[in-house]
PDB file of N, CA and C in Angstrom:
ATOM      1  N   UNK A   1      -7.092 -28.041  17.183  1.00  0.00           N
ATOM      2  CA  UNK A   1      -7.330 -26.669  17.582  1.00  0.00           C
ATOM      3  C   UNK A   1      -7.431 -25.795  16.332  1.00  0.00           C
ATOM      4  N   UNK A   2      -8.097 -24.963  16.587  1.00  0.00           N
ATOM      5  CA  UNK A   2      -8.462 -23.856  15.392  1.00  0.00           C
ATOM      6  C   UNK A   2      -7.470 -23.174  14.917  1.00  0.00           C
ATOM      7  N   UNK A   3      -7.272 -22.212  13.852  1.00  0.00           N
ATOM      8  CA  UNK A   3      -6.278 -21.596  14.076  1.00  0.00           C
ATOM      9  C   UNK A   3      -6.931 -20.322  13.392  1.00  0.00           C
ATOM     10  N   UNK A   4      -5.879 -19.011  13.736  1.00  0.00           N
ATOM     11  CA  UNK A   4      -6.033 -17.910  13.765  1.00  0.00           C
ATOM     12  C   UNK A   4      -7.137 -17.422  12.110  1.00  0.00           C
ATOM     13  N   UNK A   5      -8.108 -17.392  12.165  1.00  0.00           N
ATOM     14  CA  UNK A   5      -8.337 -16.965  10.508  1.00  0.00           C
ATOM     15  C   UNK A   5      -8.373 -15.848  10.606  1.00  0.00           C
ATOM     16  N   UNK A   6      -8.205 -14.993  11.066  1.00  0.00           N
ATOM     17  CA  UNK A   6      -7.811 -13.173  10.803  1.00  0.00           C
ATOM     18  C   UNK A   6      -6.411 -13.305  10.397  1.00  0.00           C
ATOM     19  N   UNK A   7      -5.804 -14.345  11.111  1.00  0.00           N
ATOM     20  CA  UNK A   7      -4.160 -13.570  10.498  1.00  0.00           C
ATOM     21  C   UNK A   7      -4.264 -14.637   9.219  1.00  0.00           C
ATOM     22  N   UNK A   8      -4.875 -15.446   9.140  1.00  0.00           N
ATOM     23  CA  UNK A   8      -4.805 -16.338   7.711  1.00  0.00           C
ATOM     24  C   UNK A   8      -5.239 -15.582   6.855  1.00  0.00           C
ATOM     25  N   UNK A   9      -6.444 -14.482   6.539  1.00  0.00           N
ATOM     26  CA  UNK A   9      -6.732 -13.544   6.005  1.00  0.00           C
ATOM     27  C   UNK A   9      -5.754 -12.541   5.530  1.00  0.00           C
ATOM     28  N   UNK A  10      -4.767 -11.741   6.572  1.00  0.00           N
ATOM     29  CA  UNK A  10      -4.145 -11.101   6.431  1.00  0.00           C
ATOM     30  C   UNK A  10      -3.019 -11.753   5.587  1.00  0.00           C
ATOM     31  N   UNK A  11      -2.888 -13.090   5.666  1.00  0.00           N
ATOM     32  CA  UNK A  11      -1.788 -13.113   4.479  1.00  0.00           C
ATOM     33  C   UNK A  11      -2.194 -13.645   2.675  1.00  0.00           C
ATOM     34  N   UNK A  12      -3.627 -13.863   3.215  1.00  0.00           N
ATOM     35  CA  UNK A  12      -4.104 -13.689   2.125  1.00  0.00           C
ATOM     36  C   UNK A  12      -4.406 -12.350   1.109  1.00  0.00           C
ATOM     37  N   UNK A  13      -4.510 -11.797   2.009  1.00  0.00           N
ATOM     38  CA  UNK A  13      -3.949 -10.566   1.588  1.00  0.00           C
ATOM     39  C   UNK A  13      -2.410  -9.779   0.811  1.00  0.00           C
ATOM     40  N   UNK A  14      -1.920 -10.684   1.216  1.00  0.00           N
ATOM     41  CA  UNK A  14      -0.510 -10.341   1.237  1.00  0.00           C
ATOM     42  C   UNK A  14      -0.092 -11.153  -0.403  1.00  0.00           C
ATOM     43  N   UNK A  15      -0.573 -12.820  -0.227  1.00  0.00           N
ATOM     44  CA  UNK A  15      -0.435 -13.363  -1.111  1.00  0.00           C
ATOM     45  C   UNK A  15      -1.309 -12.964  -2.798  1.00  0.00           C
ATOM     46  N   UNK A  16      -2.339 -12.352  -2.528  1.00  0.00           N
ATOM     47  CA  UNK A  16      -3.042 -12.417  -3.331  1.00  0.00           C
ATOM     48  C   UNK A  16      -2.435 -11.513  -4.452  1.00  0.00           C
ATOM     49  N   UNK A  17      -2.692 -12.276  -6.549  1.00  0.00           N
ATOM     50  CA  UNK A  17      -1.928 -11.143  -7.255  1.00  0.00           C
ATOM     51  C   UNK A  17      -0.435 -12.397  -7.061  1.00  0.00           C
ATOM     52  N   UNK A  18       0.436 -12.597  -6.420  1.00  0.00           N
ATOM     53  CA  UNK A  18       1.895 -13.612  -6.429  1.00  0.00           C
ATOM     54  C   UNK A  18       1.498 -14.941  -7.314  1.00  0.00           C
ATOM     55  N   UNK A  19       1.757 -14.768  -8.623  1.00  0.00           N
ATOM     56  CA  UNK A  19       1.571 -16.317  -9.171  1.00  0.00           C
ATOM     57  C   UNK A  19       2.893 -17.021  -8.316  1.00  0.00           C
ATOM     58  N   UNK A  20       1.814 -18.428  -8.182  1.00  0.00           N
ATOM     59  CA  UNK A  20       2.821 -19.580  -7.624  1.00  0.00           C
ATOM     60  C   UNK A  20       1.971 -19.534  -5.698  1.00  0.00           C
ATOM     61  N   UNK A  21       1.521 -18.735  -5.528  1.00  0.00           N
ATOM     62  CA  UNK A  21       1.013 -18.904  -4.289  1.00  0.00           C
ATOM     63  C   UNK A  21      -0.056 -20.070  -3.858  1.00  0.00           C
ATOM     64  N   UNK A  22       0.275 -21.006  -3.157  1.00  0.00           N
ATOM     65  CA  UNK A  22      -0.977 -21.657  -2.790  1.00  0.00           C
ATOM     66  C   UNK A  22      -1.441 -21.575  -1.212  1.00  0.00           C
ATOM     67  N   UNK A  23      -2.335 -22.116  -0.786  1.00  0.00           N
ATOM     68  CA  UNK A  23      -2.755 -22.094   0.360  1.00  0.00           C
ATOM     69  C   UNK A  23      -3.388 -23.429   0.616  1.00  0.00           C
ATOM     70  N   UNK A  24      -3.032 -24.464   1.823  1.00  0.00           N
ATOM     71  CA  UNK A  24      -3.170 -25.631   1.854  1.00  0.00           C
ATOM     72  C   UNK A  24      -3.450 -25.500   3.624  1.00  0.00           C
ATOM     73  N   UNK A  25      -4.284 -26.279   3.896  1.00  0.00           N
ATOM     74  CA  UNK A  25      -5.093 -26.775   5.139  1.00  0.00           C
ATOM     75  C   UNK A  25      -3.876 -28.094   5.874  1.00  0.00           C
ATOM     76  N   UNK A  26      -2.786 -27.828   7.062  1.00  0.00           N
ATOM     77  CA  UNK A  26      -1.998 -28.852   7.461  1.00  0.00           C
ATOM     78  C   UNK A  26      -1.691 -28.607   9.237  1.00  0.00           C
ATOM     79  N   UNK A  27      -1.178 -29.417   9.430  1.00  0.00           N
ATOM     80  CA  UNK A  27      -0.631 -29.527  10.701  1.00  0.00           C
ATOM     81  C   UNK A  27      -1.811 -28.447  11.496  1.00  0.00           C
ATOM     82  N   UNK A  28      -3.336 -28.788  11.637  1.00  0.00           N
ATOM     83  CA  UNK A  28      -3.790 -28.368  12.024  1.00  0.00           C
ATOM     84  C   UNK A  28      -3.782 -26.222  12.113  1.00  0.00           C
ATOM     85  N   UNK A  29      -3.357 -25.933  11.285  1.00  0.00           N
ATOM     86  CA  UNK A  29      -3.492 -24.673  10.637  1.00  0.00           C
ATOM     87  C   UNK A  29      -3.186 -24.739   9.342  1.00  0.00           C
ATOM     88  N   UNK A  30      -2.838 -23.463   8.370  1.00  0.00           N
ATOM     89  CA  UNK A  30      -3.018 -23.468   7.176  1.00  0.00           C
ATOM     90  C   UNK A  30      -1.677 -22.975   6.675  1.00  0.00           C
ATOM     91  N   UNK A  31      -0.933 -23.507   5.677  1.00  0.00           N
ATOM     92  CA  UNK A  31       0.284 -23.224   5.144  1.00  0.00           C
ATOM     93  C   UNK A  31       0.216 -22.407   3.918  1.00  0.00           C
ATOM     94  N   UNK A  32       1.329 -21.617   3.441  1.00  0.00           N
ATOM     95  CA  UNK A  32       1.010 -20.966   2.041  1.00  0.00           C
ATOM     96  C   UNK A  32       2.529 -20.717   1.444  1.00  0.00           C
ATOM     97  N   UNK A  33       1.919 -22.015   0.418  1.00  0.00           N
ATOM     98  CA  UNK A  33       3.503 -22.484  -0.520  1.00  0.00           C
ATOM     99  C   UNK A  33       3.545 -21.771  -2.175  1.00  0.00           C
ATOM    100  N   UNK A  34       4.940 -21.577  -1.637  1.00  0.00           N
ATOM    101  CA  UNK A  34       4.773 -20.399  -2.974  1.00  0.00           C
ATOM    102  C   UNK A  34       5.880 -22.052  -3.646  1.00  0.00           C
ATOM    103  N   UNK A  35       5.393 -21.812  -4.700  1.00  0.00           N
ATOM    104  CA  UNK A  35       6.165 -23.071  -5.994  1.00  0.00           C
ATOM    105  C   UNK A  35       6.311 -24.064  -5.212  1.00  0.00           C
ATOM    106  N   UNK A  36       5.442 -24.758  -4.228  1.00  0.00           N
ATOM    107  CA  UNK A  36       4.782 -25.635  -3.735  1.00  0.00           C
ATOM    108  C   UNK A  36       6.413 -26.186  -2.809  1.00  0.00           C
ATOM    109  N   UNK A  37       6.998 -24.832  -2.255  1.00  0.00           N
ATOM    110  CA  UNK A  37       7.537 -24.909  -1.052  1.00  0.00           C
ATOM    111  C   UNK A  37       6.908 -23.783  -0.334  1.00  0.00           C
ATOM    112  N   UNK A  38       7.143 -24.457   1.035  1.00  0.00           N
ATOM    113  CA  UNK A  38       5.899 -23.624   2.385  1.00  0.00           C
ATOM    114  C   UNK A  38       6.789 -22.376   2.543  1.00  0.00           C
ATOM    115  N   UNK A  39       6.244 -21.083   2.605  1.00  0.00           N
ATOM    116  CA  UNK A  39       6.663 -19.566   2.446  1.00  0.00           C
ATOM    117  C   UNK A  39       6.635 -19.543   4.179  1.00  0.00           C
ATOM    118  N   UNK A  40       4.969 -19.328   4.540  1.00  0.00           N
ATOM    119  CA  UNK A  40       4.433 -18.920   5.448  1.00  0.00           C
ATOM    120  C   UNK A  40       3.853 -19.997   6.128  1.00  0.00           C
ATOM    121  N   UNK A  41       3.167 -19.784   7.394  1.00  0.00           N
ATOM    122  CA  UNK A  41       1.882 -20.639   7.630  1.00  0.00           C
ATOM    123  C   UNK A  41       1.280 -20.023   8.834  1.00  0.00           C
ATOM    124  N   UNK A  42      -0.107 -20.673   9.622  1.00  0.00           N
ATOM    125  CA  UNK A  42      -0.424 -19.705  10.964  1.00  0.00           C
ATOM    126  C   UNK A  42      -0.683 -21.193  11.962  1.00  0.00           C
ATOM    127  N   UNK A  43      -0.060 -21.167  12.733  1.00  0.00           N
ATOM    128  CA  UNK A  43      -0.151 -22.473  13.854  1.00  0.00           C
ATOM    129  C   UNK A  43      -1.375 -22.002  14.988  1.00  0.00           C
ATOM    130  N   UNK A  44      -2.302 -22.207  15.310  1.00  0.00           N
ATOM    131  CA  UNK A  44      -2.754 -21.494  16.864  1.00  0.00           C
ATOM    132  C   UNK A  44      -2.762 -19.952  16.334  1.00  0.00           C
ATOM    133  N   UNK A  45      -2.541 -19.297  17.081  1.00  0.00           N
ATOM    134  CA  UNK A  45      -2.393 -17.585  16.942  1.00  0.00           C
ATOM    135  C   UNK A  45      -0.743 -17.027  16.458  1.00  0.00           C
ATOM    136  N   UNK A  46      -0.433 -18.321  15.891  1.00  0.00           N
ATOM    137  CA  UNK A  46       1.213 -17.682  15.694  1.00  0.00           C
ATOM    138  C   UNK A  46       1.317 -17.722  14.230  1.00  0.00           C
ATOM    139  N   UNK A  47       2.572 -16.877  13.990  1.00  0.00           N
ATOM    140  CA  UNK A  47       2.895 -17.194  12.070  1.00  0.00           C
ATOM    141  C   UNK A  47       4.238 -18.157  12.153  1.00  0.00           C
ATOM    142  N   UNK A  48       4.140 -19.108  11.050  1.00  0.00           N
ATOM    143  CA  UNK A  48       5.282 -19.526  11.248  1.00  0.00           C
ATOM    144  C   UNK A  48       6.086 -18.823  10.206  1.00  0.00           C
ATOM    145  N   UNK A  49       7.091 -19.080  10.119  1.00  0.00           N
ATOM    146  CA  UNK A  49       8.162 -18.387   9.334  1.00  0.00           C
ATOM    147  C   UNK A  49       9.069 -19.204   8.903  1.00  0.00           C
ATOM    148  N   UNK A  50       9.860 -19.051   7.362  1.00  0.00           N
ATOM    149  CA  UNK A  50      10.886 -19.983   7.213  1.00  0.00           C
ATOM    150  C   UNK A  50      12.170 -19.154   6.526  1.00  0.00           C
ATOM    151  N   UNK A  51      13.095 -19.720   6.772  1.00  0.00           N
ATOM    152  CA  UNK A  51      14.339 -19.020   6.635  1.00  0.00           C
ATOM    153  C   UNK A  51      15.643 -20.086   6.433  1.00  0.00           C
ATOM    154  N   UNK A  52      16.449 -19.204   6.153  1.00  0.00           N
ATOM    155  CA  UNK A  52      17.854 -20.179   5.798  1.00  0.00           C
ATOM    156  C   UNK A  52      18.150 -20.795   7.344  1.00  0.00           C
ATOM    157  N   UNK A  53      18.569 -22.222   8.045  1.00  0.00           N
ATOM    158  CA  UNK A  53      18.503 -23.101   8.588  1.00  0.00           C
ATOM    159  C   UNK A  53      19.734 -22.077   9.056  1.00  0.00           C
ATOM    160  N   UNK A  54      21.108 -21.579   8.415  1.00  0.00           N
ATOM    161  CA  UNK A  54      21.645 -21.076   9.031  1.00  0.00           C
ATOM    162  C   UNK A  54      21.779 -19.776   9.387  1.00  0.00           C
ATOM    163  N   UNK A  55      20.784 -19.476  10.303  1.00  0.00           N
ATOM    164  CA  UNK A  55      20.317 -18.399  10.740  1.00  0.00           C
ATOM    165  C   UNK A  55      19.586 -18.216  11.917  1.00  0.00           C
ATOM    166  N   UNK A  56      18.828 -20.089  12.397  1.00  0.00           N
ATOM    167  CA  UNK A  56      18.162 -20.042  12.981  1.00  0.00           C
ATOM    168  C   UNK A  56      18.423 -19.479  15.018  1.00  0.00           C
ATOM    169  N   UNK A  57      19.295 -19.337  15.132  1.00  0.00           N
ATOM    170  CA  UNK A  57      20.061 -18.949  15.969  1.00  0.00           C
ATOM    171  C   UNK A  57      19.880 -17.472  16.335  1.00  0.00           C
ATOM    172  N   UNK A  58      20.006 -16.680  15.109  1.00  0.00           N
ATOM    173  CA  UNK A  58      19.698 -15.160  15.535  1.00  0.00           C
ATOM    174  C   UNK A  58      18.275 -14.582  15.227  1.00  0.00           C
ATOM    175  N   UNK A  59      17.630 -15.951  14.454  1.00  0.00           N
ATOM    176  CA  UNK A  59      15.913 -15.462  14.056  1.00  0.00           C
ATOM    177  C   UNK A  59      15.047 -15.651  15.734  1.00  0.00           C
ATOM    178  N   UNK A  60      15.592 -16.896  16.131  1.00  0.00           N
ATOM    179  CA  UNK A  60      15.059 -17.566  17.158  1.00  0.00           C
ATOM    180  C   UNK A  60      15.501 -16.580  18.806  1.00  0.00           C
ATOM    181  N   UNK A  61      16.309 -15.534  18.361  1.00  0.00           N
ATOM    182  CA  UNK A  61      16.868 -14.585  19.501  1.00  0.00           C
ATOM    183  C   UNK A  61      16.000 -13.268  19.656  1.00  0.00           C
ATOM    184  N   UNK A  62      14.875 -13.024  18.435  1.00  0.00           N
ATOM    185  CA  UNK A  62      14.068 -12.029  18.503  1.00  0.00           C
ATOM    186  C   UNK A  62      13.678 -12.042  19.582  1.00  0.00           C
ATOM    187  N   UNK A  63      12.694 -10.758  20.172  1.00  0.00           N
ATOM    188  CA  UNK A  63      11.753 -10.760  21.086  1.00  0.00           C
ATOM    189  C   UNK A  63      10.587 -11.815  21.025  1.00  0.00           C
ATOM    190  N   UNK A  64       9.558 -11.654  19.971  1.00  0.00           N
ATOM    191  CA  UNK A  64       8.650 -12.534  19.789  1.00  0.00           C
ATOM    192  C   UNK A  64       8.741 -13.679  18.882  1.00  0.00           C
ATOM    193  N   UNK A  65      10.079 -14.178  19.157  1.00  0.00           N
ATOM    194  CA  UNK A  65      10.122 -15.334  17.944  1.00  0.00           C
ATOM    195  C   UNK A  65      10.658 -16.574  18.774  1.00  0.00           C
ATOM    196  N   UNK A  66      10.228 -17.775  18.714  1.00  0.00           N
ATOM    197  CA  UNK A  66      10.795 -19.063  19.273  1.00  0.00           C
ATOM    198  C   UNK A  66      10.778 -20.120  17.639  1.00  0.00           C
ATOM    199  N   UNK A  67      11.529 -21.076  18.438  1.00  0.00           N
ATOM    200  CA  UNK A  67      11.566 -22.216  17.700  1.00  0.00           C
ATOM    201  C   UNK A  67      10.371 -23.158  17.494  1.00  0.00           C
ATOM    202  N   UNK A  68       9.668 -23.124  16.101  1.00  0.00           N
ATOM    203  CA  UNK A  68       8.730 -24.057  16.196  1.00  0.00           C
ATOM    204  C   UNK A  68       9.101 -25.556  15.861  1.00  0.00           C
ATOM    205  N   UNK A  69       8.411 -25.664  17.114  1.00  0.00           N
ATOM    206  CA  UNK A  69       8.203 -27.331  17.545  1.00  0.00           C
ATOM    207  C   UNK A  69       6.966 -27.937  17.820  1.00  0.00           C
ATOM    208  N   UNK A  70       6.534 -28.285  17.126  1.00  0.00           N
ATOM    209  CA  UNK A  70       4.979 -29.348  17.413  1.00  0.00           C
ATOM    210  C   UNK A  70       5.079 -31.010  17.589  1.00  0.00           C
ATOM    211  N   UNK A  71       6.504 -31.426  17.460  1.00  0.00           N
ATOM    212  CA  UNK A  71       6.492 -32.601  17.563  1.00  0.00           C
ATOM    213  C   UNK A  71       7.816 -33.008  18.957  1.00  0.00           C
ATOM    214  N   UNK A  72       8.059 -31.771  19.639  1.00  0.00           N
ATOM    215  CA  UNK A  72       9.086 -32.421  20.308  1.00  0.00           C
ATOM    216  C   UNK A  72      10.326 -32.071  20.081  1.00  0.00           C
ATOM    217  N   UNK A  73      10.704 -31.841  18.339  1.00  0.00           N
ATOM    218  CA  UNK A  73      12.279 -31.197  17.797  1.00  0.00           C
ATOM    219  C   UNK A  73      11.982 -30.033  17.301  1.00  0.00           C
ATOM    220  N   UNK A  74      12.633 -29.542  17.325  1.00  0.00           N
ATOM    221  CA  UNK A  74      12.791 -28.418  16.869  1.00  0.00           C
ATOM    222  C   UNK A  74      13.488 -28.056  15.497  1.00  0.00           C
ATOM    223  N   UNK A  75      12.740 -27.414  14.757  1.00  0.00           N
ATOM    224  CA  UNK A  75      12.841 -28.033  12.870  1.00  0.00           C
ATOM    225  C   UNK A  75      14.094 -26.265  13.063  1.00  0.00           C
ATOM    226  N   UNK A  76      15.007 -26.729  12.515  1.00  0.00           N
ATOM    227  CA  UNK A  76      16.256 -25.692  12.262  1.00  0.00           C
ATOM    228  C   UNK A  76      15.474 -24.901  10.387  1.00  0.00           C
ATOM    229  N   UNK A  77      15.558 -23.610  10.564  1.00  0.00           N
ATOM    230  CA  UNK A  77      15.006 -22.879   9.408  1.00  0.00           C
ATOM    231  C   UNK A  77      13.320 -22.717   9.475  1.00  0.00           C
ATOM    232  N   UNK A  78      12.873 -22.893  10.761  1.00  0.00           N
ATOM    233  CA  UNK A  78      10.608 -22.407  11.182  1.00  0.00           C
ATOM    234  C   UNK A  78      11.177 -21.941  12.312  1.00  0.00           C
ATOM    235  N   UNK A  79      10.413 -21.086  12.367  1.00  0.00           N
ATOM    236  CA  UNK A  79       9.961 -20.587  13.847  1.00  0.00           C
ATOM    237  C   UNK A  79       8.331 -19.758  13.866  1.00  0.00           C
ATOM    238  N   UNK A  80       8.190 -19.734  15.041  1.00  0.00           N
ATOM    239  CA  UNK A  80       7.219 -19.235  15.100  1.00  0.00           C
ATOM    240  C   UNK A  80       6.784 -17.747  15.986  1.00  0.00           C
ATOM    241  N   UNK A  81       6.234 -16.650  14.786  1.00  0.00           N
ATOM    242  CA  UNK A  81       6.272 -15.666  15.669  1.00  0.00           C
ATOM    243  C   UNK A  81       5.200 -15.557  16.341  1.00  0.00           C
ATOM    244  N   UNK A  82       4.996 -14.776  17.450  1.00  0.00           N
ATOM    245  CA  UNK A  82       3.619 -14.874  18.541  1.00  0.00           C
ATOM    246  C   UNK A  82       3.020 -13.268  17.967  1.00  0.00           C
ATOM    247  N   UNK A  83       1.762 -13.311  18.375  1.00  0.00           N
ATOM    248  CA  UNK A  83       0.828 -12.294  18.081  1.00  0.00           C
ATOM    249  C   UNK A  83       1.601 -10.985  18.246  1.00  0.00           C
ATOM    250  N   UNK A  84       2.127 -10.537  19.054  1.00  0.00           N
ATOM    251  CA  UNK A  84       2.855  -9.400  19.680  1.00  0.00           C
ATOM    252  C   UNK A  84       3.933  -8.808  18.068  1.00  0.00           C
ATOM    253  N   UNK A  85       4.525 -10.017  17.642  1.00  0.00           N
ATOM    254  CA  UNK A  85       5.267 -10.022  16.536  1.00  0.00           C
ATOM    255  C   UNK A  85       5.180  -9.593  15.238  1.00  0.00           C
ATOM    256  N   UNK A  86       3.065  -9.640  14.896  1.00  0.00           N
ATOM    257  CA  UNK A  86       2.982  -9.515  13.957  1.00  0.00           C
ATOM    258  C   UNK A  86       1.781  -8.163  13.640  1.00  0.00           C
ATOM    259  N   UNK A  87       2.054  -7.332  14.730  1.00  0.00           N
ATOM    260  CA  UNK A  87       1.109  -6.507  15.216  1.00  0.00           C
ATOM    261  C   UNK A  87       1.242  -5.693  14.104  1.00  0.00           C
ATOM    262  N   UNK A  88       0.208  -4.880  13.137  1.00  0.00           N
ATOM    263  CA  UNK A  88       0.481  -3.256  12.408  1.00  0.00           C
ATOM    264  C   UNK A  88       1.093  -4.518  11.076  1.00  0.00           C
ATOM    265  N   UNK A  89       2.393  -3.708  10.940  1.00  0.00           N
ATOM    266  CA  UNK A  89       3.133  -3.789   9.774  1.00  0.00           C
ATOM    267  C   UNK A  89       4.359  -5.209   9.645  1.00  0.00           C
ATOM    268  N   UNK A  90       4.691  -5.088  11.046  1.00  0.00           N
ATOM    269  CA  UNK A  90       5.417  -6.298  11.164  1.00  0.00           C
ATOM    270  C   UNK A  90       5.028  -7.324  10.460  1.00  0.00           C
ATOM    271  N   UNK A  91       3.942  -7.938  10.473  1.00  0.00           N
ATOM    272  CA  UNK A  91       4.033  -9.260   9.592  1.00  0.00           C
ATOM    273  C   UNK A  91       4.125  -8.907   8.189  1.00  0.00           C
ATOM    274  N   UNK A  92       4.076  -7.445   7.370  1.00  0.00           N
ATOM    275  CA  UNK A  92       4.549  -7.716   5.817  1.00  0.00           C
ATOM    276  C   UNK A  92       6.061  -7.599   6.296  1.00  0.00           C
ATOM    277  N   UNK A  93       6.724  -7.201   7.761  1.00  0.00           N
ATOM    278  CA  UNK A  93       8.368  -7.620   6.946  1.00  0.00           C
ATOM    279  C   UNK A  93       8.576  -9.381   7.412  1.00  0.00           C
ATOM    280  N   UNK A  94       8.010 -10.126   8.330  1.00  0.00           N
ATOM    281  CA  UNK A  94       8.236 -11.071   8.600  1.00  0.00           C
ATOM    282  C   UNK A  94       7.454 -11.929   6.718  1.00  0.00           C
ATOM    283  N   UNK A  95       6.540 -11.533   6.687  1.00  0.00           N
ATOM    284  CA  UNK A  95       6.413 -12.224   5.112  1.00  0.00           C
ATOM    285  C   UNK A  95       7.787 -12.137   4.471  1.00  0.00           C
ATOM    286  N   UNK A  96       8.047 -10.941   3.716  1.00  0.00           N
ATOM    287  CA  UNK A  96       9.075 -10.590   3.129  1.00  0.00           C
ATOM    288  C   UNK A  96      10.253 -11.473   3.068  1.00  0.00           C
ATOM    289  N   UNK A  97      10.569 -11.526   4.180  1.00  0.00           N
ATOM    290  CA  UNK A  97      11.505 -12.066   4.799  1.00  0.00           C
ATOM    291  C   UNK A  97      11.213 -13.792   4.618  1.00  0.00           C
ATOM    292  N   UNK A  98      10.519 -14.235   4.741  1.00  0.00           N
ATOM    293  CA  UNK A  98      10.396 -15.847   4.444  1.00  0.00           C
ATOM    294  C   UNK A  98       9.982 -15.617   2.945  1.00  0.00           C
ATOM    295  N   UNK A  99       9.271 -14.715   2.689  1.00  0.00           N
ATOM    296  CA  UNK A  99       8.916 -15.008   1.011  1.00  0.00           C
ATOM    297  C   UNK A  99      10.487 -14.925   0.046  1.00  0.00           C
ATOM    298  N   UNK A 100      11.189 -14.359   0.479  1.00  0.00           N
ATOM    299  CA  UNK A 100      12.677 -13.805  -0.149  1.00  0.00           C
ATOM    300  C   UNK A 100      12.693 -15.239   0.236  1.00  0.00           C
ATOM    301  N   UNK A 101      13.386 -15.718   1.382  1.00  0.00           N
ATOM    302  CA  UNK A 101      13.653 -17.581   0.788  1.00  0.00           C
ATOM    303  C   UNK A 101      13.071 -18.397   0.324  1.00  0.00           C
ATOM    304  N   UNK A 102      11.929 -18.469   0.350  1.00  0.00           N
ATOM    305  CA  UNK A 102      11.183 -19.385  -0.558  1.00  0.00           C
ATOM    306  C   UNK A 102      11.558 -18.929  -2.005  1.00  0.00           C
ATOM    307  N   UNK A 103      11.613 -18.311  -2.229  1.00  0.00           N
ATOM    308  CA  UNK A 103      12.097 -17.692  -4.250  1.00  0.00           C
ATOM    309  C   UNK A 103      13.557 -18.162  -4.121  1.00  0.00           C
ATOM    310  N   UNK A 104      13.841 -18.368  -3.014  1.00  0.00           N
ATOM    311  CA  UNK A 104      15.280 -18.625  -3.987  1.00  0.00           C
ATOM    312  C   UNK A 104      15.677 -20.430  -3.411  1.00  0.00           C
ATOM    313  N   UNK A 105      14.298 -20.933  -3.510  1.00  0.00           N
ATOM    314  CA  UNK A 105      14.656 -22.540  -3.321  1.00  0.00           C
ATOM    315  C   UNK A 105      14.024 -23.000  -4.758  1.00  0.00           C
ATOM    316  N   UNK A 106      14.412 -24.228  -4.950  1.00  0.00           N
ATOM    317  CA  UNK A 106      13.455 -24.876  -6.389  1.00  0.00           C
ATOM    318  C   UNK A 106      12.505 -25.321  -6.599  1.00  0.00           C
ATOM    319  N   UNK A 107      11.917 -24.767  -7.156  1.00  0.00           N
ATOM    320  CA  UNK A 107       9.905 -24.950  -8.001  1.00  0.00           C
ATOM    321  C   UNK A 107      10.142 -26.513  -7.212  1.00  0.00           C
ATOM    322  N   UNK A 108       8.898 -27.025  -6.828  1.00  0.00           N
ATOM    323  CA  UNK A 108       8.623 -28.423  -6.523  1.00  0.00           C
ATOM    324  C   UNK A 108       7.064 -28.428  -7.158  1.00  0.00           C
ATOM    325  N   UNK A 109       7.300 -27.981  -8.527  1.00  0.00           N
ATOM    326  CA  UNK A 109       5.901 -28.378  -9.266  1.00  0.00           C
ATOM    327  C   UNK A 109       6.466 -28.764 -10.587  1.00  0.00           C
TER     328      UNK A 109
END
């Protein structure tokens, strides 16, 4: 299935100018690894998001946020927000917010 390229745009946007940003074609949408750990990504029409594992409990309690699962489990520290989530301005704080943990994990380059 395709996935969203307007909101893949929009975080290209976002990314563009961040040394260390990449953008990689996976799990049937497109991921974007800052020091070649995954920041962001867009599944279908959703963003995924990553965060400290212990947290996933009150990230996953938002309005528009569930647990992403594409295989059946449910990965503790992704979720995925739905369109509604990332409407206007919301998705630069949902970036923010996963980009702040990705900087503070270790370069994998």
């Amino acid at each position: 299935m395709a996935y969203d390229e307007t909101l893949a745009k929009r975080i290209d946007k976002l990314t563009t100018g961040i040394k260390g940003f990449t953008r990689k074609e996976m799990f049937g949408g497109v991921a974007y690894l800052y020091n070649g750990n995954m920041c962001v990504g867009v599944h279908n029409n959703e963003l995924i998001i990553r965060y400290d594992p212990k947290i996933t409990t009150e990230i996953t309690s938002h309005k528009n946020v569930k647990a992403f699962d594409i295989t059946g489990k449910p990965m503790k520290g992704w979720s995925l927000v739905n369109p509604d989530g990332i409407k206007g301005n919301a998705l630069n704080k949902w970036f923010e917010f996963s980009f702040a943990f990705a900087k503070s994990l270790p370069s994998k380059k």
